[in-house]
Protein backbone atom coordinates (compact mmCIF):
# COMPACT_ATOMS: atom_id res chain seq x y z
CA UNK A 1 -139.90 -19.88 133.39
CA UNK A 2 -141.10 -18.66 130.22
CA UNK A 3 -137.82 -19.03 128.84
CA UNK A 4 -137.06 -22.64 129.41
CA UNK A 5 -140.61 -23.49 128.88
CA UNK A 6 -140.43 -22.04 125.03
CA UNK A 7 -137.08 -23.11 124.71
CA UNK A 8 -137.96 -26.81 125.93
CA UNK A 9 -140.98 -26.53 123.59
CA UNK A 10 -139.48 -24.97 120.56
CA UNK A 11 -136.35 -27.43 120.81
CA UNK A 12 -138.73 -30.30 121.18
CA UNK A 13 -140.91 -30.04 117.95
CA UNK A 14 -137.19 -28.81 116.05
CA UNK A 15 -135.60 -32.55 117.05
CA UNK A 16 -139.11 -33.99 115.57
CA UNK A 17 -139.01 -32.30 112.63
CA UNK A 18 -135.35 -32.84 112.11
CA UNK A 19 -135.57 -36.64 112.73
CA UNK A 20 -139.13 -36.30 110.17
CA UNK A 21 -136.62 -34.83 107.90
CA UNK A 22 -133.91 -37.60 108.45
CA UNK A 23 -135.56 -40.14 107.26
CA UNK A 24 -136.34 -38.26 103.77
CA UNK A 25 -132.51 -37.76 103.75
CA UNK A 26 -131.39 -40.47 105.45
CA UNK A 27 -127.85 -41.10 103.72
CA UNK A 28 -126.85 -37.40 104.66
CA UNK A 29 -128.32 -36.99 108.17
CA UNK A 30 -127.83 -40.98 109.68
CA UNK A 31 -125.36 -42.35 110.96
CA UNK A 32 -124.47 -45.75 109.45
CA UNK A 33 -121.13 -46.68 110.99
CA UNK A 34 -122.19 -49.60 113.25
CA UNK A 35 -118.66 -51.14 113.54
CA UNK A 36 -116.32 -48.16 115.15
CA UNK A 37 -115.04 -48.77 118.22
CA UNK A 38 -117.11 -46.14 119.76
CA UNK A 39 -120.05 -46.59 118.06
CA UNK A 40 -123.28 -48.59 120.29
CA UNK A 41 -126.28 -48.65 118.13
CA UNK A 42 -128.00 -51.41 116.91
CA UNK A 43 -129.41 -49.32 114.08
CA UNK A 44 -128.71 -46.22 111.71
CA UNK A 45 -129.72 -42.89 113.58
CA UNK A 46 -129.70 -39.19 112.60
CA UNK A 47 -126.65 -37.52 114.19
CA UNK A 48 -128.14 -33.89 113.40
CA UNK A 49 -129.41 -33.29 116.79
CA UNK A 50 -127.63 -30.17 117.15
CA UNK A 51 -130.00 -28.73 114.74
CA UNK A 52 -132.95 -29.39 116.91
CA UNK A 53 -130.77 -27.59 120.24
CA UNK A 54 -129.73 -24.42 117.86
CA UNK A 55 -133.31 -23.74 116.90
CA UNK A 56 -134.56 -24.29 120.40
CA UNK A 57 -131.94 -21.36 121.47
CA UNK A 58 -133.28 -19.09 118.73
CA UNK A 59 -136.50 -19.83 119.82
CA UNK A 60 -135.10 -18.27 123.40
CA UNK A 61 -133.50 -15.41 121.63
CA UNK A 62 -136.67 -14.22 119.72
CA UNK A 63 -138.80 -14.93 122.80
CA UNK A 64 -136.11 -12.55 124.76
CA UNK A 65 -136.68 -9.95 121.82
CA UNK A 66 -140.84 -9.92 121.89
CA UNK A 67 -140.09 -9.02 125.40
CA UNK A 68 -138.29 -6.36 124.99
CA UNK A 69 -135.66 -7.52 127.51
CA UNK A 70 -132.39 -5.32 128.03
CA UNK A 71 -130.20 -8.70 127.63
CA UNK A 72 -132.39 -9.60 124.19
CA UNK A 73 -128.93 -7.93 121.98
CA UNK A 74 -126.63 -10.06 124.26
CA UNK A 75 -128.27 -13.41 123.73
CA UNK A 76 -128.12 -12.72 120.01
CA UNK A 77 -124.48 -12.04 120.10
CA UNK A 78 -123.86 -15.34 122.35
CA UNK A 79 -125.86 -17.37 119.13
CA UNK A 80 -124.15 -15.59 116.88
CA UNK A 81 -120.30 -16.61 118.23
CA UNK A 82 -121.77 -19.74 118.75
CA UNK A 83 -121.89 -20.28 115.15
CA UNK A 84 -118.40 -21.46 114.14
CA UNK A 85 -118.87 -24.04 116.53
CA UNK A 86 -121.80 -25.24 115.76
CA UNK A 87 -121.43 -24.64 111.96
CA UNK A 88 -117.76 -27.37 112.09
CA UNK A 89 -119.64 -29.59 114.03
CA UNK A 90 -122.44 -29.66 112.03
CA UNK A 91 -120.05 -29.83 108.85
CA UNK A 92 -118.57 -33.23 110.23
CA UNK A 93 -122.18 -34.59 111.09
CA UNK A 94 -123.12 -34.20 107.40
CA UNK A 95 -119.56 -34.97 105.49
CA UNK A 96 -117.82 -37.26 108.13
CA UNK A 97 -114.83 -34.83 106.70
CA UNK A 98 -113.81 -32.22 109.25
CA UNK A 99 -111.14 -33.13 111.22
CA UNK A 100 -111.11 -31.84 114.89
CA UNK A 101 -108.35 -30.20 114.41
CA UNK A 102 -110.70 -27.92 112.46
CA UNK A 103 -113.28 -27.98 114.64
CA UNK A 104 -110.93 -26.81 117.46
CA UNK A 105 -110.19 -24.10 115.03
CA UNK A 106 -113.85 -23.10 114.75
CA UNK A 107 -114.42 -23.41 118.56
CA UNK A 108 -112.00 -21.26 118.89
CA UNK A 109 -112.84 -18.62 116.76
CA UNK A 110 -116.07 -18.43 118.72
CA UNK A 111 -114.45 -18.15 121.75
CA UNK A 112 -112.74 -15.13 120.14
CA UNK A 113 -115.89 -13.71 119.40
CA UNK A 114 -117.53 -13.55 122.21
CA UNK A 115 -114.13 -12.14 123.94
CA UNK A 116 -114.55 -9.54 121.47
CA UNK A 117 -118.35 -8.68 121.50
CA UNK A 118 -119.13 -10.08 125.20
CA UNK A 119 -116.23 -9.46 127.05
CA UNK A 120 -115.77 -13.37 127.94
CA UNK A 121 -111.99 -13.13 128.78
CA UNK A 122 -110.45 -15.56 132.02
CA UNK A 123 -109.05 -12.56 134.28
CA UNK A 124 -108.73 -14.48 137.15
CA UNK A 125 -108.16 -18.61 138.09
CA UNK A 126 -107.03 -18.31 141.49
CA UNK A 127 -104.38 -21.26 140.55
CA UNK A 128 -100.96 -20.31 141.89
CA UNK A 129 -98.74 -18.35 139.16
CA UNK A 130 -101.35 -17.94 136.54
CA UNK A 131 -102.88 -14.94 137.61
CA UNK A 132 -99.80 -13.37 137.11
CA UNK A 133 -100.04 -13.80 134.24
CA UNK A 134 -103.77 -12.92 133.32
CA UNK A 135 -102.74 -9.35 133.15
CA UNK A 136 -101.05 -9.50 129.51
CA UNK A 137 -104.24 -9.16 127.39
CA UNK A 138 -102.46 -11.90 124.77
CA UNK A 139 -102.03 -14.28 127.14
CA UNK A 140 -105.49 -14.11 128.72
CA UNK A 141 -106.64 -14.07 125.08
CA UNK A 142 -104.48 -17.62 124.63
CA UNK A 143 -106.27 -19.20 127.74
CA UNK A 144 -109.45 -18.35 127.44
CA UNK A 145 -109.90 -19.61 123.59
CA UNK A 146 -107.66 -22.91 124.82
CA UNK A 147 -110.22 -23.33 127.22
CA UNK A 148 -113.58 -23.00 125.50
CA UNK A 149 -112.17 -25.35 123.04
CA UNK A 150 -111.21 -27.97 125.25
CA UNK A 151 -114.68 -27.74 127.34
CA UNK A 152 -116.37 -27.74 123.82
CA UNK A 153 -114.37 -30.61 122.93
CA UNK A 154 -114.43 -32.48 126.27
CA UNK A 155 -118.55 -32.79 125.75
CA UNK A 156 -118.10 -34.17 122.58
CA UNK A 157 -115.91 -37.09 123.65
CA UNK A 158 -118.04 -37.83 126.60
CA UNK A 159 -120.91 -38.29 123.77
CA UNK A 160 -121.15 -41.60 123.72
CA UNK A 161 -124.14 -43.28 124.94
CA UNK A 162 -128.07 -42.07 124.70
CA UNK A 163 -128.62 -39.24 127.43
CA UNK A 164 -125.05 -39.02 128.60
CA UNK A 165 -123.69 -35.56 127.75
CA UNK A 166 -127.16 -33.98 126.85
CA UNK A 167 -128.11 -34.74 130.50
CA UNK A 168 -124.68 -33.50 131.89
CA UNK A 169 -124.79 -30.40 130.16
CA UNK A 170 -128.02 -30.21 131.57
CA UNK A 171 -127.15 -30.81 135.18
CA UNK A 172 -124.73 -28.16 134.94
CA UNK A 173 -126.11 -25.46 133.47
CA UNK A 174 -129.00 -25.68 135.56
CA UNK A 175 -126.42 -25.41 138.23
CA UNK A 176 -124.81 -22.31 136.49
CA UNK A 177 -127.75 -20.47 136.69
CA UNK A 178 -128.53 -20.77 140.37
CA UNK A 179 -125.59 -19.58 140.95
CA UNK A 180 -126.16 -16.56 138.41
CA UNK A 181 -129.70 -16.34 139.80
CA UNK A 182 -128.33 -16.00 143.35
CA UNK A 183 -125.86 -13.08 142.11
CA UNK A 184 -128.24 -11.26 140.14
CA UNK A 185 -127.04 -11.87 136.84
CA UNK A 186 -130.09 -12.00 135.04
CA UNK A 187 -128.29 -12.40 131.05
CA UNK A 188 -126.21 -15.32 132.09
CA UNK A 189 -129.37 -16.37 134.50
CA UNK A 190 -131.24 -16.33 131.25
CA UNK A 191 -129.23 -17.77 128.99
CA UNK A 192 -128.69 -21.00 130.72
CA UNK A 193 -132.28 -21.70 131.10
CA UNK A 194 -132.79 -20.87 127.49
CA UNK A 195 -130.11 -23.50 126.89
CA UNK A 196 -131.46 -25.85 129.28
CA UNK A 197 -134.70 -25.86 127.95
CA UNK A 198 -133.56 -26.11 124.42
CA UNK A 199 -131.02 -28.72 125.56
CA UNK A 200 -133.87 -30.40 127.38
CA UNK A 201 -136.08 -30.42 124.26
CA UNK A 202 -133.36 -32.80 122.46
CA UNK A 203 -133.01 -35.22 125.43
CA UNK A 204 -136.75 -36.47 125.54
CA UNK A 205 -136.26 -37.97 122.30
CA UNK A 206 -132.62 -39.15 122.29
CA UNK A 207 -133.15 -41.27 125.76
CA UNK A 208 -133.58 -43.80 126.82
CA UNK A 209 -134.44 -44.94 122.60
CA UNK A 210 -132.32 -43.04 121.27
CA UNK A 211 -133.84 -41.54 118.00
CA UNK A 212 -131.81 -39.09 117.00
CA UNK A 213 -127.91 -38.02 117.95
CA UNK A 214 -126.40 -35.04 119.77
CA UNK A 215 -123.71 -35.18 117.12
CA UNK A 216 -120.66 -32.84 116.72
CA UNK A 217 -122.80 -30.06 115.88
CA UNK A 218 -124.74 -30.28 119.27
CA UNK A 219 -121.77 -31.24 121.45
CA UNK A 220 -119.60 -28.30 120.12
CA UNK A 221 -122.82 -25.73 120.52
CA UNK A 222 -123.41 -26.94 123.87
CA UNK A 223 -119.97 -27.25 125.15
CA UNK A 224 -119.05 -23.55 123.84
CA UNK A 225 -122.24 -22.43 125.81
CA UNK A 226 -121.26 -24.36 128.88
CA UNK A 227 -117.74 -22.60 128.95
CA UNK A 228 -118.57 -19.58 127.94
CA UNK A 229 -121.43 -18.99 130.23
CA UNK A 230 -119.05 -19.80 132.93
CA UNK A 231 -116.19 -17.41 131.75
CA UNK A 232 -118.73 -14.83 131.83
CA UNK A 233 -120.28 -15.66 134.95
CA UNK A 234 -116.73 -15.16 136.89
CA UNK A 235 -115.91 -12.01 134.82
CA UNK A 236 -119.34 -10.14 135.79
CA UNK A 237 -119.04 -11.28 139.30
CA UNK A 238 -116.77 -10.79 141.59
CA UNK A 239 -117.83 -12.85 144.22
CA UNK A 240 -117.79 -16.02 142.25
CA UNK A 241 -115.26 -18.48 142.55
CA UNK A 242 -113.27 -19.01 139.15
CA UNK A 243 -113.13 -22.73 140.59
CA UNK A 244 -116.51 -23.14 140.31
CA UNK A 245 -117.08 -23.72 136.73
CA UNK A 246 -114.01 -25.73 137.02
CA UNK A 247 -115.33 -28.17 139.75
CA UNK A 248 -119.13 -28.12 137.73
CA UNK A 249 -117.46 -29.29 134.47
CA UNK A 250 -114.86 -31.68 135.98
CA UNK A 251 -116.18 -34.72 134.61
CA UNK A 252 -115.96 -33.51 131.02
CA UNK A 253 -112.54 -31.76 131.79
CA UNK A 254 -111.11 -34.88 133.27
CA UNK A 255 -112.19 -37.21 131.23
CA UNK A 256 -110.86 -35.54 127.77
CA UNK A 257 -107.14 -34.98 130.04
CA UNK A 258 -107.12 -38.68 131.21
CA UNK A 259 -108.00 -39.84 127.86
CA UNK A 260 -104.99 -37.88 126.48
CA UNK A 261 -102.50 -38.67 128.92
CA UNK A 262 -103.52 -42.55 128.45
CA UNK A 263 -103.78 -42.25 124.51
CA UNK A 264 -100.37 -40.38 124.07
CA UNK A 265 -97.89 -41.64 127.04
CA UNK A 266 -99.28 -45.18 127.67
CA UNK A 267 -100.55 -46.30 124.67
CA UNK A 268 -98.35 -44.06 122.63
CA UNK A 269 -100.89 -43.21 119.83
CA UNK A 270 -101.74 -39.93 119.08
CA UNK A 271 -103.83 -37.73 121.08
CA UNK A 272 -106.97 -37.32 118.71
CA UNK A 273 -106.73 -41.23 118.17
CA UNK A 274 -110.11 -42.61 118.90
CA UNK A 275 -110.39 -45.67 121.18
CA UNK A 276 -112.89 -48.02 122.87
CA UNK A 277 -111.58 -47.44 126.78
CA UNK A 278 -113.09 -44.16 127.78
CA UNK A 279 -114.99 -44.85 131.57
CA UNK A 280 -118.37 -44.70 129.61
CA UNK A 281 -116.90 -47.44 127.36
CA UNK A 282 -115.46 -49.81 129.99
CA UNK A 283 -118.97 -49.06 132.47
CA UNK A 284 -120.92 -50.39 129.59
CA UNK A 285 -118.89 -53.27 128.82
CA UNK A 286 -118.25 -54.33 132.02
CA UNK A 287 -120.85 -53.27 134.88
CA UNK A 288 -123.89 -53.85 132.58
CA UNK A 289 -123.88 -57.19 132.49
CA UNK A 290 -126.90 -58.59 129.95
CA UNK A 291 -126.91 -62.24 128.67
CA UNK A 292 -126.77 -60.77 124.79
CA UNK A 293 -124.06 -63.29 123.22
CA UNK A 294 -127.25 -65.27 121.26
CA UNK A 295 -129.88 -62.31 121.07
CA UNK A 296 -128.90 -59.36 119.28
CA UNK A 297 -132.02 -57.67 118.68
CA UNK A 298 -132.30 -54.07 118.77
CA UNK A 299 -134.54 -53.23 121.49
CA UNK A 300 -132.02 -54.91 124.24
CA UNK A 301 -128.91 -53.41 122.28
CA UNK A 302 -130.43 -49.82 122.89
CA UNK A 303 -131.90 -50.12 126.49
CA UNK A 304 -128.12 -51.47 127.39
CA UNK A 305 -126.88 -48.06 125.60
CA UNK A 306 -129.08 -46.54 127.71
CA UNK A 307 -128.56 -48.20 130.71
CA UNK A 308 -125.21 -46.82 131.07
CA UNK A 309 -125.78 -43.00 131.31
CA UNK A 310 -127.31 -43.03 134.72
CA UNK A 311 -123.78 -44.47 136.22
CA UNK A 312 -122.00 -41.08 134.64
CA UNK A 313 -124.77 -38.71 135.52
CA UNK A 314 -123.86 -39.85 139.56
CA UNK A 315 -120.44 -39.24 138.60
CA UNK A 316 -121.15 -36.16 137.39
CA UNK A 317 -123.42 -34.79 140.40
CA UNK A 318 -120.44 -35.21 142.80
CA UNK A 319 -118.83 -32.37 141.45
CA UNK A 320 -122.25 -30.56 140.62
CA UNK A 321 -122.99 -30.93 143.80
CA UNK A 322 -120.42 -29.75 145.71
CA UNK A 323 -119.67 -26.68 143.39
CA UNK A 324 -123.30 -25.40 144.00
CA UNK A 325 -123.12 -25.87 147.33
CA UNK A 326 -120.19 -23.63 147.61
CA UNK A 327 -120.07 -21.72 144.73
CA UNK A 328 -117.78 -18.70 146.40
CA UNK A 329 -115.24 -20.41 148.34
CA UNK A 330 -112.19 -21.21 146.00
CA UNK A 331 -110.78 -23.51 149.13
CA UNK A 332 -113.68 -25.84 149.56
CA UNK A 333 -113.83 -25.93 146.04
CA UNK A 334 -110.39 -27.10 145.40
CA UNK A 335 -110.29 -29.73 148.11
CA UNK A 336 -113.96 -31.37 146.48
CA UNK A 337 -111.53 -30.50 142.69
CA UNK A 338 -108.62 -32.67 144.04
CA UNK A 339 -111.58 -35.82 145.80
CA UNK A 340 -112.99 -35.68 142.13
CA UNK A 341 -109.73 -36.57 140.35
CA UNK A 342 -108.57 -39.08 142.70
CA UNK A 343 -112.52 -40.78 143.30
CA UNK A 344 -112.17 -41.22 139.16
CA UNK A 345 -108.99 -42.37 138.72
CA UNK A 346 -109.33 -44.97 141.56
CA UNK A 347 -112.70 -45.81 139.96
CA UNK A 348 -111.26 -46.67 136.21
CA UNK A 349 -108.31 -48.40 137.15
CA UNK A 350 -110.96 -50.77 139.25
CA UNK A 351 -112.93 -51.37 135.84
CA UNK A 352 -110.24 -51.34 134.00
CA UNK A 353 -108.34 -54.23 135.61
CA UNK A 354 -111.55 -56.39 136.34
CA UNK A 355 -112.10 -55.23 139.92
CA UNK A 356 -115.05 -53.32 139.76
CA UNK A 357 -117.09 -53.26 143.24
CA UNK A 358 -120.08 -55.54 143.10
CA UNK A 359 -122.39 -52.94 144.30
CA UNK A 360 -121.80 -51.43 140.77
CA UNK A 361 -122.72 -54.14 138.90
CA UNK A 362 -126.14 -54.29 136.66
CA UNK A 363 -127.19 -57.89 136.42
CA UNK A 364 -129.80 -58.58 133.77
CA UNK A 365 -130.75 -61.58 132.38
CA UNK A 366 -133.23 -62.44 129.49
């Protein structure tokens, strides 16, 4: 516990002093776009909250280093590949000018790293044809940095409202490392809580008001460390399901390959084309239902933000849930894989055409 604890502490006073220091610098740091069609604050905010999660990580490495731990060399190198990642993400935080076609890029390069210096290659999927081809080094190569990109960038699009992907990542990499705790895997055991801790450390002040933003920074640091934890935890252990990470992250997953199938083939805009009809979007337009249309002050604005995380941290627990619950059986795995998918789609083409169940609906009223 000392881990978490330090990390949790350490990546709590980093988010104060980084909001402290926002304020100071507030045209760099805040974000003043109020108008986007994804944006749901009433107010300028710091979107640097990344800063707060990476120094709440080193925190965890240096605390792994005092104690003279055997994993202390291979937390630093999992910081250290995290660093492209975080270092785009960060870039488009403070310069609204990286594209995320660059920050793909970057994300990518870390997953390279860490295939070079941790071994963090996808050997095995247990999907049909593919491990065929996991053999040829190149092509392993090709999936795994595909996929650490797309996790990375899947938490970033789910960023949307205070708590929602900070609280995700947290659900699952809590989850992670019981399952790395019950295999003995004490680095990757270690690692997670030093990234839930850190990753804890950010949330208390970004919900339910919302001080300070993940940001691109954050989401790409978090989202490498999600995937690549989980590469490494089926590489190092045999008896692990490669499914499992799969099933943990499946909100994430799905939601970034629903949002491109409806962006490119039914609205026929490009993939990377923001929009205002992710779930999160249409669960806080339509299921929170607050009498707002002559009261716009700030207070209700943000506790409405808020109010809409809890709906997609249920969503996410069904597939948390089941994927620590059986953690080394790819078939019961798959079968809860396919529910998830089908549970989701039903569930946004109900919001999405006006249907949504009434159980669902938050009624508030001033």
């Amino acid at each position: 516990m000392i881990y978490f604890t330090s990390c949790f502490l350490a990546g709590l006073f980093a988010t104060l002093i980084t909001m402290r220091s926002s304020v100071r610098f507030a045209n760099l740091f805040a974000d003043h776009d109020l108008r986007g069609v994804q944006k749901f604050h009433a107010r300028p905010v710091p979107r640097v909250g990344g800063i707060g999660v990476m120094l709440g990580l080193v925190a965890g490495a240096i605390v792994a280093e005092m104690n003279h731990a055997p994993f202390a060399p291979s937390i630093w190198l999992l910081m250290a590949c995290a660093l492209p990642a975080f270092g785009a993400g960060i870039a488009e935080d403070l310069t609204k000018k990286v594209t995320p076609r660059w920050r793909l890029l970057a994300t990518a390069v870390s997953a390279g790293l860490a295939a070079w210096l941790l071994n963090g290659l996808i050997l095995r999927t247990h999907i049909p044809g593919l491990d065929l081809l996991l053999p040829w080094t190149p092509f392993a190569v090709a999936l795994t940095l595909f996929t650490v990109a797309g996790v990375a960038n899947a938490i970033n699009i789910i960023d949307g409202f205070n708590g929602l992907a900070s609280m995700c990542v947290f659900m699952m990499i809590l989850a992670m490392a019981y399952v790395a705790f019950q295999v003995g895997d004490t680095f990757v055991f270690t690692a997670c809580l030093i990234t839930a801790g850190a990753v804890l450390g950010f949330f208390v002040w970004n919900f339910p008001a919302g001080l300070i933003f993940l940001g691109d920074g954050g989401a790409y640091l978090l989202g490498f460390l999600l995937a690549e934890l989980g590469i490494l935890l089926v590489h190092r252990n045999a008896n692990v399901s490669p499914i499992f990470p799969l099933l943990l992250c499946a909100y994430p997953i799905f939601e970034t390959i629903f949002t491109m199938y409806r962006r490119k083939f039914v609205r026929g805009v490009a993939t990377a084309a923001p929009d205002g009809i992710h779930l999160h979007t249409l669960i806080h337009r339509r299921l929170i239902r607050w009498t707002l249309q002559n009261n716009l002050e700030r207070r209700r604005l943000t506790r409405r933000n808020s109010m809409t995380s809890p709906y997609l941290w249920l969503l996410c627990l069904t597939s948390v849930i089941p994927s620590v619950l059986w953690w080394n059986s790819t078939a019961i795995l798959s079968w809860f894989l396919l529910a998830f998918v089908i549970a989701y789609v039903w569930l946004y083409a109900r919001i999405v055409r006006f249907k949504t169940p009434r159980w669902m609906v938050f009624r508030r009223h001033r």
